[in-house]
C-alpha atoms as a PDB file:
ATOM      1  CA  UNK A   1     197.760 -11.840 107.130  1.00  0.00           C
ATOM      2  CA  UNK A   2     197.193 -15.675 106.817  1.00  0.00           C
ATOM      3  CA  UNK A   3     194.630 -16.815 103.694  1.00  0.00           C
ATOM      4  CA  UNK A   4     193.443 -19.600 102.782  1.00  0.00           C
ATOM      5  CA  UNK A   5     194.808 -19.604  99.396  1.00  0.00           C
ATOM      6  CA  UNK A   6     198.511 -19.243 101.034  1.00  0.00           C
ATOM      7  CA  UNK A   7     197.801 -22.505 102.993  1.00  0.00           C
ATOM      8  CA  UNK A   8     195.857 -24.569 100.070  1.00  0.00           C
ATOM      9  CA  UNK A   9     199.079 -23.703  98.136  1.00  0.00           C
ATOM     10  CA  UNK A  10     201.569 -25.445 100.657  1.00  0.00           C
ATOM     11  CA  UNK A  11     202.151 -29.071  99.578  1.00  0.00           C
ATOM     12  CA  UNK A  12     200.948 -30.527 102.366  1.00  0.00           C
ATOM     13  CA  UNK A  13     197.826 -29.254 102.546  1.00  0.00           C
ATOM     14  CA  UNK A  14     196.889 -28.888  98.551  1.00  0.00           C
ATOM     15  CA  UNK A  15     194.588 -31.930  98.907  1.00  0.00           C
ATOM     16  CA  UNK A  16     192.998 -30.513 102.084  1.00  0.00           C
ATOM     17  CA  UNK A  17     188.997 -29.541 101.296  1.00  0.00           C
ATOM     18  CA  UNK A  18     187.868 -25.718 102.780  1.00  0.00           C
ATOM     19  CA  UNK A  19     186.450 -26.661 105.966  1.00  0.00           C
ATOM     20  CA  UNK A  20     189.770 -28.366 106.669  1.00  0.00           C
ATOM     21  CA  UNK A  21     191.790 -25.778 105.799  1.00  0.00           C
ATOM     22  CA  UNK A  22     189.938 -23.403 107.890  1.00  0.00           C
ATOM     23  CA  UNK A  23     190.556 -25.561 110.451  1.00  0.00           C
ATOM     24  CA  UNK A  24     194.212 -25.267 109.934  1.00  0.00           C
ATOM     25  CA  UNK A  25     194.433 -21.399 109.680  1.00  0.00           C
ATOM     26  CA  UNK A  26     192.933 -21.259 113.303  1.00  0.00           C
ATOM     27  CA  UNK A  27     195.974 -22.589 114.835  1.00  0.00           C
ATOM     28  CA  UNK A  28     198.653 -20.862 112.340  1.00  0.00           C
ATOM     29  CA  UNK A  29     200.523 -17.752 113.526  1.00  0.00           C
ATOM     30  CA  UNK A  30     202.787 -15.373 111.170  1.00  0.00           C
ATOM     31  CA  UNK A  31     206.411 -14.616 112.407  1.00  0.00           C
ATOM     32  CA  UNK A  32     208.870 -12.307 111.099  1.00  0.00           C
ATOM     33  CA  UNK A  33     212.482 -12.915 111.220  1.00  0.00           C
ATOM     34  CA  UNK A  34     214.867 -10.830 110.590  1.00  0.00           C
ATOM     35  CA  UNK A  35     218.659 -11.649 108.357  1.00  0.00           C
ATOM     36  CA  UNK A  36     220.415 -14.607 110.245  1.00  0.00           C
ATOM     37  CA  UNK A  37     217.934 -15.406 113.000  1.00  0.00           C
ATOM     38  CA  UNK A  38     218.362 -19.127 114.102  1.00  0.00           C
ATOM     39  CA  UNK A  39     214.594 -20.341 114.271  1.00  0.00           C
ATOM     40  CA  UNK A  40     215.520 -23.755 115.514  1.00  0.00           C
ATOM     41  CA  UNK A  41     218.476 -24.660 117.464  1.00  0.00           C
ATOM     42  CA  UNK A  42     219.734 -28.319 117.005  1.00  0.00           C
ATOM     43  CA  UNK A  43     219.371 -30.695 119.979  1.00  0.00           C
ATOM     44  CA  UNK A  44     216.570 -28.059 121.007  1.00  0.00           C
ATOM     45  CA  UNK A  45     213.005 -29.346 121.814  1.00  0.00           C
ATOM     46  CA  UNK A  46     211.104 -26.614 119.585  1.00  0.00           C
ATOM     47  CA  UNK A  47     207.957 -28.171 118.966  1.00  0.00           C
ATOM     48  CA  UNK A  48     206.415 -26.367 115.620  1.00  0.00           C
ATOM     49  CA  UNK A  49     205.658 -27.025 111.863  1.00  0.00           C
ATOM     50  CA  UNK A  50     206.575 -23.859 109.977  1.00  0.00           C
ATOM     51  CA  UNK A  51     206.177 -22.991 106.515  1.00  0.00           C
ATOM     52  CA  UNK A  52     208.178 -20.557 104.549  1.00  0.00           C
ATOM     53  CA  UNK A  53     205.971 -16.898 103.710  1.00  0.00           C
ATOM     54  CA  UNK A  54     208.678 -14.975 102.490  1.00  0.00           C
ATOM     55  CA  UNK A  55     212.251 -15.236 102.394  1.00  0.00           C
ATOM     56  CA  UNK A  56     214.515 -18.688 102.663  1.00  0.00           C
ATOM     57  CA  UNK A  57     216.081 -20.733 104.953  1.00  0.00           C
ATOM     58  CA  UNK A  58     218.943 -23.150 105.705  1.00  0.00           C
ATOM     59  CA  UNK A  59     218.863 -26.570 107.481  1.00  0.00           C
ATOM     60  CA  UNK A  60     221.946 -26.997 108.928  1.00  0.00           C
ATOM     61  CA  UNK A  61     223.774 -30.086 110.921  1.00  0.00           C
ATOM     62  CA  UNK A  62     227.252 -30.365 113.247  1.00  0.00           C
ATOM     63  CA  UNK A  63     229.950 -32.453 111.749  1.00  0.00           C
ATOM     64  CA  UNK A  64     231.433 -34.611 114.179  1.00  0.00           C
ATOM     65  CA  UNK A  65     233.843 -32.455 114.461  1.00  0.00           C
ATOM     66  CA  UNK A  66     231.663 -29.776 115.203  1.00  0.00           C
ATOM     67  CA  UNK A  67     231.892 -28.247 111.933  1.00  0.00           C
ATOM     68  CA  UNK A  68     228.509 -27.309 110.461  1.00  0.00           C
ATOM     69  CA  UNK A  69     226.992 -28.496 107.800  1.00  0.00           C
ATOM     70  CA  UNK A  70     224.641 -27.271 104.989  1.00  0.00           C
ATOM     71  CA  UNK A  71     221.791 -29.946 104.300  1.00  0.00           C
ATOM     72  CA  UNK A  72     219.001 -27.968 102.176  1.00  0.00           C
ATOM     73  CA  UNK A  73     218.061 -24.667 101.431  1.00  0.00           C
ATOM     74  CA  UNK A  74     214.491 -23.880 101.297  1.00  0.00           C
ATOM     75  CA  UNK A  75     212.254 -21.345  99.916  1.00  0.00           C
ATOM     76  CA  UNK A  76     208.389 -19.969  99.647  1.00  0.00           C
ATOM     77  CA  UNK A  77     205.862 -22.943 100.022  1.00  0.00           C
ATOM     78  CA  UNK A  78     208.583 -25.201 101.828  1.00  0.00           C
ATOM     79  CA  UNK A  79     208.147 -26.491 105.199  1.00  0.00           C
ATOM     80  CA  UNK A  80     210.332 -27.760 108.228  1.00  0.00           C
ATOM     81  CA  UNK A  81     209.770 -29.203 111.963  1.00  0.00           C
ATOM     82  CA  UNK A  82     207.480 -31.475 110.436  1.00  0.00           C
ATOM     83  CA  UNK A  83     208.381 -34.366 112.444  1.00  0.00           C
ATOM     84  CA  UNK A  84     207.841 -32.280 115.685  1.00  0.00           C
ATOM     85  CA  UNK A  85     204.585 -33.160 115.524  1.00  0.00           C
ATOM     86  CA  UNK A  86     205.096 -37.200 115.303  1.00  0.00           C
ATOM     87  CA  UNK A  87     207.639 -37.071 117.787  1.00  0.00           C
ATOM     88  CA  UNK A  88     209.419 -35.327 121.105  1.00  0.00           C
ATOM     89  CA  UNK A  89     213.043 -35.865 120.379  1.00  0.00           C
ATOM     90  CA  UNK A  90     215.275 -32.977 120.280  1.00  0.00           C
ATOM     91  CA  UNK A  91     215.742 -31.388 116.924  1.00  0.00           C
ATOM     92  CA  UNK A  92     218.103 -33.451 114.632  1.00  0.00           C
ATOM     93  CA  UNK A  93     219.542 -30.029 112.792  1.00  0.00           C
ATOM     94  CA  UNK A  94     218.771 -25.932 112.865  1.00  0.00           C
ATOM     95  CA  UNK A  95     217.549 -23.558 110.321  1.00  0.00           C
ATOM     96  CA  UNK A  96     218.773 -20.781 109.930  1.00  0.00           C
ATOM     97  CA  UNK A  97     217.385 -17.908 108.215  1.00  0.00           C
ATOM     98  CA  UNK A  98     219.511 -16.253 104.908  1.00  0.00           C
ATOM     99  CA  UNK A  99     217.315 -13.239 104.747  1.00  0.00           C
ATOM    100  CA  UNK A 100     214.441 -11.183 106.369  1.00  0.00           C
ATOM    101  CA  UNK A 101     211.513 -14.335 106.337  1.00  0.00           C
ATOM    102  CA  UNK A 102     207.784 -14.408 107.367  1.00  0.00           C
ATOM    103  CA  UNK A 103     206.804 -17.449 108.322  1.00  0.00           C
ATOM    104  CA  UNK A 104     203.632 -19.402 109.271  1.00  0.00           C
ATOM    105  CA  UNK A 105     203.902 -21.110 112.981  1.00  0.00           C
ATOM    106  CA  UNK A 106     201.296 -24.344 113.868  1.00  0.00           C
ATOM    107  CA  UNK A 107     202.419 -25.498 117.401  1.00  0.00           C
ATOM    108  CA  UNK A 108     202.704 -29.145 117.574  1.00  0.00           C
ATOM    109  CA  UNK A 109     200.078 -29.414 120.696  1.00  0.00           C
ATOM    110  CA  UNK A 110     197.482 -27.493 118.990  1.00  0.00           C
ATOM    111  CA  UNK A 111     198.028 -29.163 115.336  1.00  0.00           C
ATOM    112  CA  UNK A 112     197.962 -32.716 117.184  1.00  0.00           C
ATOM    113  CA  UNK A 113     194.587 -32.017 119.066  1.00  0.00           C
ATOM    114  CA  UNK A 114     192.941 -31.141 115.540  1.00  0.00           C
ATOM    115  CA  UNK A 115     194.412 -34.227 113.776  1.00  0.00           C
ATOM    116  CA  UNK A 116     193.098 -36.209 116.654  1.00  0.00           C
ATOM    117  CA  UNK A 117     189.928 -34.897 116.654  1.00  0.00           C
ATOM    118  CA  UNK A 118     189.607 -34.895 112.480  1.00  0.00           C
ATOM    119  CA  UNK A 119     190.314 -38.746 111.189  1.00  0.00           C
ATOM    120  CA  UNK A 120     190.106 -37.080 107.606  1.00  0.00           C
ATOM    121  CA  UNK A 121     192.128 -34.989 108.159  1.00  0.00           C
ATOM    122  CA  UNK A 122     195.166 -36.511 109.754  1.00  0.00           C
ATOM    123  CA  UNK A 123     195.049 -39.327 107.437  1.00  0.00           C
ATOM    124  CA  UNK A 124     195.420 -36.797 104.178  1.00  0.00           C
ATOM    125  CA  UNK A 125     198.425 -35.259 106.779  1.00  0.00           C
ATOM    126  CA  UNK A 126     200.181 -38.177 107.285  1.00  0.00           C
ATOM    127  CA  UNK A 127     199.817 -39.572 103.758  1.00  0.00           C
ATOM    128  CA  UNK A 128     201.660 -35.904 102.704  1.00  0.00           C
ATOM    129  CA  UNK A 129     204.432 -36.651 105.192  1.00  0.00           C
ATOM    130  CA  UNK A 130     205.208 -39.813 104.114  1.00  0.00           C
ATOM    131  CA  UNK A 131     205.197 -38.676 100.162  1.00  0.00           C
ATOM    132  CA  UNK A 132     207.586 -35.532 101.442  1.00  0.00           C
ATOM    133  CA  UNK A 133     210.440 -37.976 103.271  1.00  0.00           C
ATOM    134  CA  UNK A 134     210.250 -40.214 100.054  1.00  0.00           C
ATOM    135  CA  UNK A 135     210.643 -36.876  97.716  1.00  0.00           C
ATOM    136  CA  UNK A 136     213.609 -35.864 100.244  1.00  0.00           C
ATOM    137  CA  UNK A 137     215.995 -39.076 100.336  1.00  0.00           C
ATOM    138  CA  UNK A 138     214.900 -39.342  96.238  1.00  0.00           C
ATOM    139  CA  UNK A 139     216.575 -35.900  96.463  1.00  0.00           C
ATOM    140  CA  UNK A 140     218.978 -37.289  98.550  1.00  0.00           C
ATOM    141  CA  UNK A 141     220.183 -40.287  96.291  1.00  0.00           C
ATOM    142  CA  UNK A 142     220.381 -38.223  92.916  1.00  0.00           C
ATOM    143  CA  UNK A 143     222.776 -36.150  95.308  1.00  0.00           C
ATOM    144  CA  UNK A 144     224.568 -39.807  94.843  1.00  0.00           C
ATOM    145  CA  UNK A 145     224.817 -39.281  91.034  1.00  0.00           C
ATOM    146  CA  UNK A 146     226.176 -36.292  90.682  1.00  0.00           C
ATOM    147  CA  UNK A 147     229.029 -37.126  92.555  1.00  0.00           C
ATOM    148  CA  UNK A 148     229.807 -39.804  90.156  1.00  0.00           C
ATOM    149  CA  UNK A 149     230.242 -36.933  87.733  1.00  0.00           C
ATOM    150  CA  UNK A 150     232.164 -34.311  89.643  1.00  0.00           C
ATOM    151  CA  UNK A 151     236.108 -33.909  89.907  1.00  0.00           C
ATOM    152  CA  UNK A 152     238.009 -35.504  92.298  1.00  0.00           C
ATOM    153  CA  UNK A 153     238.887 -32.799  94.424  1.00  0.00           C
ATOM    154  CA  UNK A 154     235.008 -32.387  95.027  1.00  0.00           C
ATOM    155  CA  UNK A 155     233.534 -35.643  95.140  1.00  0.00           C
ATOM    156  CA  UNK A 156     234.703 -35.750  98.848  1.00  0.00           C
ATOM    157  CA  UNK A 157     232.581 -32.388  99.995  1.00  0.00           C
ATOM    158  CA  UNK A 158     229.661 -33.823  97.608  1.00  0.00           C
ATOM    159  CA  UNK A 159     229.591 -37.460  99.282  1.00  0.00           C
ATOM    160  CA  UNK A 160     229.971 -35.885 102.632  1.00  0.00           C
ATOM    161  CA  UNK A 161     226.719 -33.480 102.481  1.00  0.00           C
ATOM    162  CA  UNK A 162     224.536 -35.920 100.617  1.00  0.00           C
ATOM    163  CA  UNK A 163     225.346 -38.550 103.307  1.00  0.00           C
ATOM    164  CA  UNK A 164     224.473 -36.166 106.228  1.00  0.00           C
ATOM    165  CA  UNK A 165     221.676 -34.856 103.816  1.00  0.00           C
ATOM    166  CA  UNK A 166     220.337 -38.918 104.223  1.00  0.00           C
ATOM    167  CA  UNK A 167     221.393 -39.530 107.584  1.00  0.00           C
ATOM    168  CA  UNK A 168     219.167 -36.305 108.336  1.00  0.00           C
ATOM    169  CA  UNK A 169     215.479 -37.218 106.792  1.00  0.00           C
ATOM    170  CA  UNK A 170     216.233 -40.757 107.573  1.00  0.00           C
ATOM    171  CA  UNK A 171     216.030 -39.973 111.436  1.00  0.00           C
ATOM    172  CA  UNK A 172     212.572 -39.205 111.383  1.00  0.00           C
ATOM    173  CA  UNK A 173     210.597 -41.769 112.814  1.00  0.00           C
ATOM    174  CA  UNK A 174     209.248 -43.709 110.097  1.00  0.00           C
ATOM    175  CA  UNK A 175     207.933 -46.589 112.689  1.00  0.00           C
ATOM    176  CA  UNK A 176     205.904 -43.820 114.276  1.00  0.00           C
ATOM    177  CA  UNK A 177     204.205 -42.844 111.323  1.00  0.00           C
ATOM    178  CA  UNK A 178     203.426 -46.777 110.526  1.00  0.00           C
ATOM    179  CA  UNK A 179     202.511 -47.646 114.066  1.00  0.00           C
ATOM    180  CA  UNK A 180     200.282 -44.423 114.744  1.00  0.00           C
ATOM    181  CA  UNK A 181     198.702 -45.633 110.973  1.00  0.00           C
ATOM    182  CA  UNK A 182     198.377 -49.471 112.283  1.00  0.00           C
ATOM    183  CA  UNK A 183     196.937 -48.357 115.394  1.00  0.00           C
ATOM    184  CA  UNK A 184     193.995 -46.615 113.590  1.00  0.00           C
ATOM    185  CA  UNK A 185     193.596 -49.407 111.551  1.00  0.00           C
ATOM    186  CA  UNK A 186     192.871 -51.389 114.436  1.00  0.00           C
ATOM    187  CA  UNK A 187     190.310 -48.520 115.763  1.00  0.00           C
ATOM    188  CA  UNK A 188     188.216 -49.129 112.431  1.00  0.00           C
ATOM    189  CA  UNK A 189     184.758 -49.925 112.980  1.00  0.00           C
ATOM    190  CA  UNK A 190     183.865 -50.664 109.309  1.00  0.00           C
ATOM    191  CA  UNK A 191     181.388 -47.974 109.465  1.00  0.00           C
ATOM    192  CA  UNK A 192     183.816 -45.030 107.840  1.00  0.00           C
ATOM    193  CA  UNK A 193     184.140 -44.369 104.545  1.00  0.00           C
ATOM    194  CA  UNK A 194     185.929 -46.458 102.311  1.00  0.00           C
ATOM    195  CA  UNK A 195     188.867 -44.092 101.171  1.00  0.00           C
ATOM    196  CA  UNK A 196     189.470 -43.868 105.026  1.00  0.00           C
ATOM    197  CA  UNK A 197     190.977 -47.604 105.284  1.00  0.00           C
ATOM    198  CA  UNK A 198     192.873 -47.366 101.713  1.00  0.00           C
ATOM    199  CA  UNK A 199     194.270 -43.911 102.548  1.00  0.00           C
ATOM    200  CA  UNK A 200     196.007 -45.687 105.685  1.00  0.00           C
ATOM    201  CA  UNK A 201     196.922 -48.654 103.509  1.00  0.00           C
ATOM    202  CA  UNK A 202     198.175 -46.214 101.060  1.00  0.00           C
ATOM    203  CA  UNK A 203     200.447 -44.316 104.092  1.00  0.00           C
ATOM    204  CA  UNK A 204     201.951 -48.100 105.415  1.00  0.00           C
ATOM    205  CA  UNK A 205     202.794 -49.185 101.550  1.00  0.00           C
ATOM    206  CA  UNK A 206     204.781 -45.143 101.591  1.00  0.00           C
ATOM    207  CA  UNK A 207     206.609 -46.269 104.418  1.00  0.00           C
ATOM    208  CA  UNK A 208     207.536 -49.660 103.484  1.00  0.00           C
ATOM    209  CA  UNK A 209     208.960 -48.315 100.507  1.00  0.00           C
ATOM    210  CA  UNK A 210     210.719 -45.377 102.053  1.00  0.00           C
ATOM    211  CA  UNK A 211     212.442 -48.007 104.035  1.00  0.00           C
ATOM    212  CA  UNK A 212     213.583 -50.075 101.179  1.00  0.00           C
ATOM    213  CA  UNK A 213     214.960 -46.777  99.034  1.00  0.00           C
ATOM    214  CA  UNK A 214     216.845 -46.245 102.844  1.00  0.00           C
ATOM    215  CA  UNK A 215     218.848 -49.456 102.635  1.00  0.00           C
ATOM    216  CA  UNK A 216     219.327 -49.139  98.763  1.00  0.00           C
ATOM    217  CA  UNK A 217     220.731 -45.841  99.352  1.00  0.00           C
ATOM    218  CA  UNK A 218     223.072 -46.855 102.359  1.00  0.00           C
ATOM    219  CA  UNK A 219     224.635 -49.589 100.490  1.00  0.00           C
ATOM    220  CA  UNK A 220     225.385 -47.368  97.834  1.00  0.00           C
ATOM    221  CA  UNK A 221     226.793 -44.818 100.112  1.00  0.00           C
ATOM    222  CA  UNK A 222     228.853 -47.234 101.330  1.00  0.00           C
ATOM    223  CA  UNK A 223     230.327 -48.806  97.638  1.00  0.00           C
ATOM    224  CA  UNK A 224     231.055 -45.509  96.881  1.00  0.00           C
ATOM    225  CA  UNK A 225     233.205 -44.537  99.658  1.00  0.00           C
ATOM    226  CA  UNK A 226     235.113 -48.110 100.182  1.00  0.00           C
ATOM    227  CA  UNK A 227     235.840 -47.650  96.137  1.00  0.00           C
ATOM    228  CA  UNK A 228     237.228 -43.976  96.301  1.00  0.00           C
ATOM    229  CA  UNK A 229     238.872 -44.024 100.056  1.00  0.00           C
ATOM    230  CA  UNK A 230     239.068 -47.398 101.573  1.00  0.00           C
ATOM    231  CA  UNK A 231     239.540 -46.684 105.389  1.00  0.00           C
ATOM    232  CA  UNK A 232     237.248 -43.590 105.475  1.00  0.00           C
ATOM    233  CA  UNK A 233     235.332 -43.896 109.021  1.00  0.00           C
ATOM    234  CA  UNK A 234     231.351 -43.336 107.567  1.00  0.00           C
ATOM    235  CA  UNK A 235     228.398 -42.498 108.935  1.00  0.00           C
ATOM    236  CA  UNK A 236     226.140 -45.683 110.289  1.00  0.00           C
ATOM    237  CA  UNK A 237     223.261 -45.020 107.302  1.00  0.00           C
ATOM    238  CA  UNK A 238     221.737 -48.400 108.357  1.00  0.00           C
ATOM    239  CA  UNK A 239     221.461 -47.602 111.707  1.00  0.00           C
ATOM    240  CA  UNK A 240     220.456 -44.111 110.934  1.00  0.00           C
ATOM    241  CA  UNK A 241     217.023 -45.751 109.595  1.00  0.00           C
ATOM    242  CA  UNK A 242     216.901 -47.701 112.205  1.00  0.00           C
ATOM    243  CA  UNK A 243     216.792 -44.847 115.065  1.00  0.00           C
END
């Protein structure tokens, strides 16, 4: 059973007013899933936000050399497949689940059509998404720290899952989320409320700031590894962003 207190409660709906959240609970679907069920299958073109009801998950990537990867773990009130609903590209990592879960399904198609049809609405949306990438590589880059402080013999398992850890949130397409934001800037009429044009101001300045923390982060990435193993082949963080 979905309430609306369960959905207020998820972070990126907590600024969402009743109506609006009403509107969101008409779309949402519960799921159970049992002990190590793979909900999304990298490379696959699932096409759902979920939310965590119960239980936890794991994000997971391939190594290039096939080898996976742990990237997060998440819990009650955490949510994943976000991007799904900015854009179609296959699914840059899986979740898997660590225990029996419940989770809360919104299709992309159907979650699209009411953000289309509810300017409000999509704007408060997007504005959370763009807050939840910068929380995630801020994550990412204290990830950075403590590797400065481990021993040596783990600094090289650290490094390597907070760079795929980066490499992972920065492949979601930040220039769709500032050129679907420009693009309804243009559509302004001057007629909508104010907090309609700074909320989309607000969203671009996220995004331009995301994308500075990005190259901060890479170059840092990179000092670290050419300091402790000169030769090491790295990931492409700059080109990651730029994806």
């Amino acid at each position: 059973m979905i309430n609306l207190q369960y959905l207020k409660n998820i972070s990126l709906f907590n600024e969402l007013l009743d109506e609006e959240i009403i509107l969101i609970k008409s779309i949402c679907k519960e799921r159970d899933f049992p002990n190590e069920t793979i909900i999304i299958e990298e490379n696959s073109t699932l096409s759902s936000l979920f939310t965590l009801k119960k239980g936890s998950v794991k994000v997971q990537k391939r190594g290039s050399t096939n080898e996976i990867i742990d990237i997060a773990t998440l819990y009650p009130g955490d949510h994943f497949g976000e991007m799904s609903l900015i854009d179609k590209n296959p699914r840059s990592a899986q979740v898997i689940t660590l225990e029996d879960t419940v989770l809360i399904e919104i299709p992309s198609d159907s979650f699209s059509k009411l953000l289309e049809n509810n300017l409000d609405l999509a704007l408060k949306v997007y504005k959370k998404f763009a807050f939840s990438l910068s929380k995630r590589l801020r994550d990412s880059d204290e990830s950075i720290v403590i590797f400065k402080r481990e021993e040596d013999e783990k600094k090289f398992e650290t490094l390597k899952q907070a760079a795929n850890t980066v490499c992972h949130y920065i492949n979601n397409p930040l220039a769709a989320i500032s050129g679907l934001t420009q693009l309804t800037l243009m559509k302004l009429d001057g007629k909508e409320p104010p907090e309609v044009r700074k909320n989309l101001e607000t969203i671009q300045g996220q995004v331009k700031r995301i994308e500075k923390v990005i190259l901060q982060l890479a170059k840092a990435v990179r000092i670290v590894v050419e300091r402790v193993a000169p030769g090491i082949e790295m990931i492409d963080l700059d080109a990651s962003g730029k994806n």
